[in-house]
Each structure stands twice: as C-alpha cells, then as structure tokens.
C-alpha atoms as a PDB file:
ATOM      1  CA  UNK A   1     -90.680 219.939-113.196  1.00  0.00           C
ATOM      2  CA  UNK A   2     -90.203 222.622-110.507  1.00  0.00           C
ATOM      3  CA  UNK A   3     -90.129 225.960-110.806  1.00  0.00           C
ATOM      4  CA  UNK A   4     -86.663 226.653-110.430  1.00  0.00           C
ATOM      5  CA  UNK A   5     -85.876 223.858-112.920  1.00  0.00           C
ATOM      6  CA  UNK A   6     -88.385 226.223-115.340  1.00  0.00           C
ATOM      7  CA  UNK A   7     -86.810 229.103-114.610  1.00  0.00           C
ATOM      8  CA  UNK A   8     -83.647 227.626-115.094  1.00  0.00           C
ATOM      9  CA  UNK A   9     -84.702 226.567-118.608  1.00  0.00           C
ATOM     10  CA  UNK A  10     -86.045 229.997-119.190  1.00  0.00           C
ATOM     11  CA  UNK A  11     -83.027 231.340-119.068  1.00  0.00           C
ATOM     12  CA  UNK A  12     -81.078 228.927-121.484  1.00  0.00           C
ATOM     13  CA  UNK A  13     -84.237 229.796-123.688  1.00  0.00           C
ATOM     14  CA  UNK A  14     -82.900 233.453-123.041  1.00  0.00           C
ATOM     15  CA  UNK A  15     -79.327 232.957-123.886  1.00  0.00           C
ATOM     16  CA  UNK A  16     -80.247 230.741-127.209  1.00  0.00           C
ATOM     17  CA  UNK A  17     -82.482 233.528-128.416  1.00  0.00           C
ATOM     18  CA  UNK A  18     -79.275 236.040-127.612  1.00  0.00           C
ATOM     19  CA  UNK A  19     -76.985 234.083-129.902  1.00  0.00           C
ATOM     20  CA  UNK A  20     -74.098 234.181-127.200  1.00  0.00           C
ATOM     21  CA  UNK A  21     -70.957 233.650-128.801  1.00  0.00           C
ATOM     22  CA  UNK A  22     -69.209 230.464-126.676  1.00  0.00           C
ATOM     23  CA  UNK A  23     -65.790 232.100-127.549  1.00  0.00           C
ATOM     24  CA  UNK A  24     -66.274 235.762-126.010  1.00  0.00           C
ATOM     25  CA  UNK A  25     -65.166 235.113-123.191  1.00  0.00           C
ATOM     26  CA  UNK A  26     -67.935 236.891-121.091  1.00  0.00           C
ATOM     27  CA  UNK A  27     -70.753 234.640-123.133  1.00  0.00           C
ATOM     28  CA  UNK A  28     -68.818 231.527-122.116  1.00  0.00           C
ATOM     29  CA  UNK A  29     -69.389 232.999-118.763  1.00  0.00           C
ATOM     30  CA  UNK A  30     -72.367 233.298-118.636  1.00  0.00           C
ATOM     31  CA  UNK A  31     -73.437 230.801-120.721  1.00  0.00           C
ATOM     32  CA  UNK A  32     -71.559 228.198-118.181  1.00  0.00           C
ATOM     33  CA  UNK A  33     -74.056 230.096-115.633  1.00  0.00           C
ATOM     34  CA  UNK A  34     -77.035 229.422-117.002  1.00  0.00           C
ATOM     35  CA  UNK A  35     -75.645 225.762-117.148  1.00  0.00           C
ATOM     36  CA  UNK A  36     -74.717 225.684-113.445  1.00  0.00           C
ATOM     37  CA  UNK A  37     -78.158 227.002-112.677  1.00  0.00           C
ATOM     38  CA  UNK A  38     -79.802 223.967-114.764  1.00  0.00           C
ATOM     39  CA  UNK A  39     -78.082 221.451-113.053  1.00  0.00           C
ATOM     40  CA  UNK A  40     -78.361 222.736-109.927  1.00  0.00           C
ATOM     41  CA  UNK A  41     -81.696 222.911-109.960  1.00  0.00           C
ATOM     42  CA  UNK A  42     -81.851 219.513-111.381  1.00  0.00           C
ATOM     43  CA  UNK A  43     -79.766 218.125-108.490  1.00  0.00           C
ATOM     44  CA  UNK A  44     -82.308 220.359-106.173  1.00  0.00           C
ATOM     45  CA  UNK A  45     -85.604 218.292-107.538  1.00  0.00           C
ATOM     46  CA  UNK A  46     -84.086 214.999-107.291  1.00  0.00           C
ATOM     47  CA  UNK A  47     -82.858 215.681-103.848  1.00  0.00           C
ATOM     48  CA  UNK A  48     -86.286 216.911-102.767  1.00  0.00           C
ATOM     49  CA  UNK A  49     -87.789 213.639-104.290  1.00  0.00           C
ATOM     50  CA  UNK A  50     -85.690 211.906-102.579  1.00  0.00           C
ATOM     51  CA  UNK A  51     -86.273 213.729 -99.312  1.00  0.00           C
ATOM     52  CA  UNK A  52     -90.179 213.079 -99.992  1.00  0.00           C
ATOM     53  CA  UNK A  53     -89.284 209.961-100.106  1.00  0.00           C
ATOM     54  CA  UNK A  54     -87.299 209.657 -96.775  1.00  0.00           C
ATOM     55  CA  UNK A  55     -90.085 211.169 -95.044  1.00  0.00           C
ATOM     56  CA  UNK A  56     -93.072 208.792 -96.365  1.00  0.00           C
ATOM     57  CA  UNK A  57     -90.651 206.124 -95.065  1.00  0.00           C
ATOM     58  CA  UNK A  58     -89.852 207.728 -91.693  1.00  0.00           C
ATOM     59  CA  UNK A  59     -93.569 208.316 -91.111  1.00  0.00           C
ATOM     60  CA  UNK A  60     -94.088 204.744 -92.035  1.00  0.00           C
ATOM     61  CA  UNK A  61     -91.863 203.430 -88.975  1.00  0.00           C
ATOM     62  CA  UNK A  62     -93.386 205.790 -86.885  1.00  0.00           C
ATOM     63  CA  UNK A  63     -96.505 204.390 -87.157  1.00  0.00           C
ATOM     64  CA  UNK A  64     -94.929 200.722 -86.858  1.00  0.00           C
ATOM     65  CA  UNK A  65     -93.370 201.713 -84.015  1.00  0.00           C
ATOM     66  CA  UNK A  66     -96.133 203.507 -82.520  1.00  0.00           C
ATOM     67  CA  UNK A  67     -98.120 200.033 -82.724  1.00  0.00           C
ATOM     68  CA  UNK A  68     -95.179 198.170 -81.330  1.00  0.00           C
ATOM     69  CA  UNK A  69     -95.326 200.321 -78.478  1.00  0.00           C
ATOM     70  CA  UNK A  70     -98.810 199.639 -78.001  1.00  0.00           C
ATOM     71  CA  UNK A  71     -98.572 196.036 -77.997  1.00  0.00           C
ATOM     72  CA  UNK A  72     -95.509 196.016 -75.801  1.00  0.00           C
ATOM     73  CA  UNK A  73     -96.098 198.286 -72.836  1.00  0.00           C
ATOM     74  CA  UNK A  74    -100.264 198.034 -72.825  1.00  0.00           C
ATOM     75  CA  UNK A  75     -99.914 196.811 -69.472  1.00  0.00           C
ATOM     76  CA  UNK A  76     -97.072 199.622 -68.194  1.00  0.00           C
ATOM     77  CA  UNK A  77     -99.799 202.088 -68.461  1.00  0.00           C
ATOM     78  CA  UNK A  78    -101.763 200.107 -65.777  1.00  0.00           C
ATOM     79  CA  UNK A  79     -99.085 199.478 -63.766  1.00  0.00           C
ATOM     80  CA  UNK A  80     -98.430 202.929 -62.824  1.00  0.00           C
ATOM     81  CA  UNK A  81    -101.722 202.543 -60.508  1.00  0.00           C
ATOM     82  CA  UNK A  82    -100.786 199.799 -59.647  1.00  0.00           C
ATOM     83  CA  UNK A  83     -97.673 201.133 -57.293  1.00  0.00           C
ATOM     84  CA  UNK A  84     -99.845 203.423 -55.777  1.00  0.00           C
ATOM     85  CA  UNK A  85    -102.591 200.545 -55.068  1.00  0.00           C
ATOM     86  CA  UNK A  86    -100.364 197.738 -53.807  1.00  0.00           C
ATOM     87  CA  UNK A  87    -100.454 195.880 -50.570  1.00  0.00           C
ATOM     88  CA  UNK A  88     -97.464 193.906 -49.303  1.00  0.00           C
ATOM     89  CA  UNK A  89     -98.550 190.722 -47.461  1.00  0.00           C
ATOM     90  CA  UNK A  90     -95.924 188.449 -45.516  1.00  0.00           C
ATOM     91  CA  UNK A  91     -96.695 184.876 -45.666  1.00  0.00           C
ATOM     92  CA  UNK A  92     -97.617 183.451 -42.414  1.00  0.00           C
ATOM     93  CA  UNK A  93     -95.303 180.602 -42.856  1.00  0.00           C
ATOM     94  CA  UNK A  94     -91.653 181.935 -44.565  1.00  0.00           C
ATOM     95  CA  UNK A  95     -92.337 185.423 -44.032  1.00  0.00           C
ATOM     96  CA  UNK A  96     -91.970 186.222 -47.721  1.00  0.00           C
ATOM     97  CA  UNK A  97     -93.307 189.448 -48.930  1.00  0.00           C
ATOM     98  CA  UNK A  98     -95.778 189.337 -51.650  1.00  0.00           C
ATOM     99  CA  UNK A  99     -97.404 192.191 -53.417  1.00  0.00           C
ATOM    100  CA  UNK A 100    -100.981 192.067 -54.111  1.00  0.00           C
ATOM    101  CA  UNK A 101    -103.054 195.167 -56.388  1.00  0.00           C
ATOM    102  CA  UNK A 102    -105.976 196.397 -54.593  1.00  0.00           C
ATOM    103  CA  UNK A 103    -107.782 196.771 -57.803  1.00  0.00           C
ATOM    104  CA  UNK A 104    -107.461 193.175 -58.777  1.00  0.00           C
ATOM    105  CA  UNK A 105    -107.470 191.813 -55.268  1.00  0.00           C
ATOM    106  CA  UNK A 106    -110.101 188.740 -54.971  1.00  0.00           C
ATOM    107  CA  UNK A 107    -111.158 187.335 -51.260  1.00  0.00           C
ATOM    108  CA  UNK A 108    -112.956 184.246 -53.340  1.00  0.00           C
ATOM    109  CA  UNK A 109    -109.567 183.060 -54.463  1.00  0.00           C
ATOM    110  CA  UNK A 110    -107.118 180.892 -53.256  1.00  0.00           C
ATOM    111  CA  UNK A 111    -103.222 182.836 -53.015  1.00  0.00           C
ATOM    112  CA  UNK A 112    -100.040 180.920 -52.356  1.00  0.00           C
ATOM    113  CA  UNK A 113     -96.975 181.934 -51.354  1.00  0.00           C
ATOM    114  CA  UNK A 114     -94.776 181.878 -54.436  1.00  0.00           C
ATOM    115  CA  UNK A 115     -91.805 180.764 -52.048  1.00  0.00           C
ATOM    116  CA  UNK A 116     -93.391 177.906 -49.807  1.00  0.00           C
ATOM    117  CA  UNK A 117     -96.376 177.516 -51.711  1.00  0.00           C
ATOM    118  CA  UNK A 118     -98.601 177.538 -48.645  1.00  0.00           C
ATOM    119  CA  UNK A 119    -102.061 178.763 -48.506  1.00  0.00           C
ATOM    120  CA  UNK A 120    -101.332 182.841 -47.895  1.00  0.00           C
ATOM    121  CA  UNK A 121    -104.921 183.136 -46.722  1.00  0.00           C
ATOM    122  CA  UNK A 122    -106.553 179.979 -44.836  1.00  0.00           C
ATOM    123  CA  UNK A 123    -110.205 179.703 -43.815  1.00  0.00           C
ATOM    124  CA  UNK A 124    -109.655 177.960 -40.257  1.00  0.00           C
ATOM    125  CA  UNK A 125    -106.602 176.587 -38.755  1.00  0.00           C
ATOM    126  CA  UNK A 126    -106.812 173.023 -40.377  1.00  0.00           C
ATOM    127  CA  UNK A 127    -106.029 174.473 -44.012  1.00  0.00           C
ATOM    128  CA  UNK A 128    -103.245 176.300 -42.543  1.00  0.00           C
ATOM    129  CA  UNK A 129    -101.407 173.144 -41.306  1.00  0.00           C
ATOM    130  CA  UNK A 130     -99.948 172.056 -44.587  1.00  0.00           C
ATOM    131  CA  UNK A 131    -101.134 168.442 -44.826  1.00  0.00           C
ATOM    132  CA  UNK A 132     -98.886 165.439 -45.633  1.00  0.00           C
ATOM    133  CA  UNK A 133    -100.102 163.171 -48.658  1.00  0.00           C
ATOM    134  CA  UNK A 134     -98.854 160.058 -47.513  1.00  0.00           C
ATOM    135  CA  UNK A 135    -101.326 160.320 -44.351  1.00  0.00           C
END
C-alpha cells in the first residue's frame, strides 16, 4: 500500500470517527471527497504497478536488442577502417575494379577477378595466359 493510499484511508478513518451525517449536505461533500481521494489513489498505485511493469519490459528489449545489434553489425564496426585502408586494383584482363583491405591483404594467396575469374596477381607470364583444358 502506498502512502497516499494510507493517507487516503486515514482520512476515511477521520470522517468515521466524526460521525458525518451522509444527509447534511456539506458531510455528503466531503464525505464523497474522502471517497474520490481513495480511489484515486487506488487508480494511482495500480497505474504505477503497471508502469513498473512497462519499464522491466522495456529494459528487457533493450537488452535483446542491444545483443541483436551486436550480432548483426559486429563486422560494421571494422568496416569503418576498412574505407580508409582499401586499395582498388583493376584486373589486368577486364579491367574490373576490385577492392582489397590493406589490413587483411595476403601476397601468399591466390585473388581472382570476381568478373573473369582470372588470376588478379600471376607469378610469371605463363599463369597469366589463361590456359585451355582441352589442350
């Protein structure tokens, strides 16, 4: 019980131990007062539980959302580097433009062009001559 539900019951208490007279017309008054003030106050709590309620349940998404967030833009928070650490290459053979990252750049690996599919980077001449497997 809250306080202004007590308080509200106090006075009832109050106007019980006063013997107000329901038919004067100022103790129906302010009887029907001290009535208001009850429910009201009663309306109050169960509003306030119910807003306690809201916000358990709002910080429950947030933290759902916060770990959606997480899993689905882990990699955007790289990426911003990234922009600032990219290389454009144009393949030798169709001149398309592909986009390496510096950071995760590797000279061990074998890249091909995601439009011919043609070696971007060939050791000697004879792996850049695409070679013909009926031969």
């Amino acid at each position: 019980m809250s306080k202004l539900t007590e308080r509200a019951e106090f006075l009832r208490g109050l106007a019980t131990g006063y013997q107000l007279d329901e038919n004067k017309p100022e103790h129906s008054m302010i009887l029907q007062l001290v009535d208001l003030l009850g429910d009201m106050a009663k309306e109050l709590e169960e509003t306030n539980e119910k807003l306690d309620q809201l916000q358990e349940y709002v910080e429950e998404i947030d933290i759902d959302l916060e770990l959606l967030e997480d899993e689905v833009f882990e990699d955007d928070e790289d990426d911003d580097d990234d922009i600032y650490d990219a290389v454009e290459y144009e393949c030798p053979h169709c001149g398309y433009p592909v986009h390496f990252s510096i950071n995760e750049f590797d000279l061990d690996e074998d890249y091909h062009c995601p439009s011919c599919g043609d070696l971007l980077f060939p050791e000697d001449e004879e792996e850049d001559e695409q070679v013909d497997p009926e031969e």
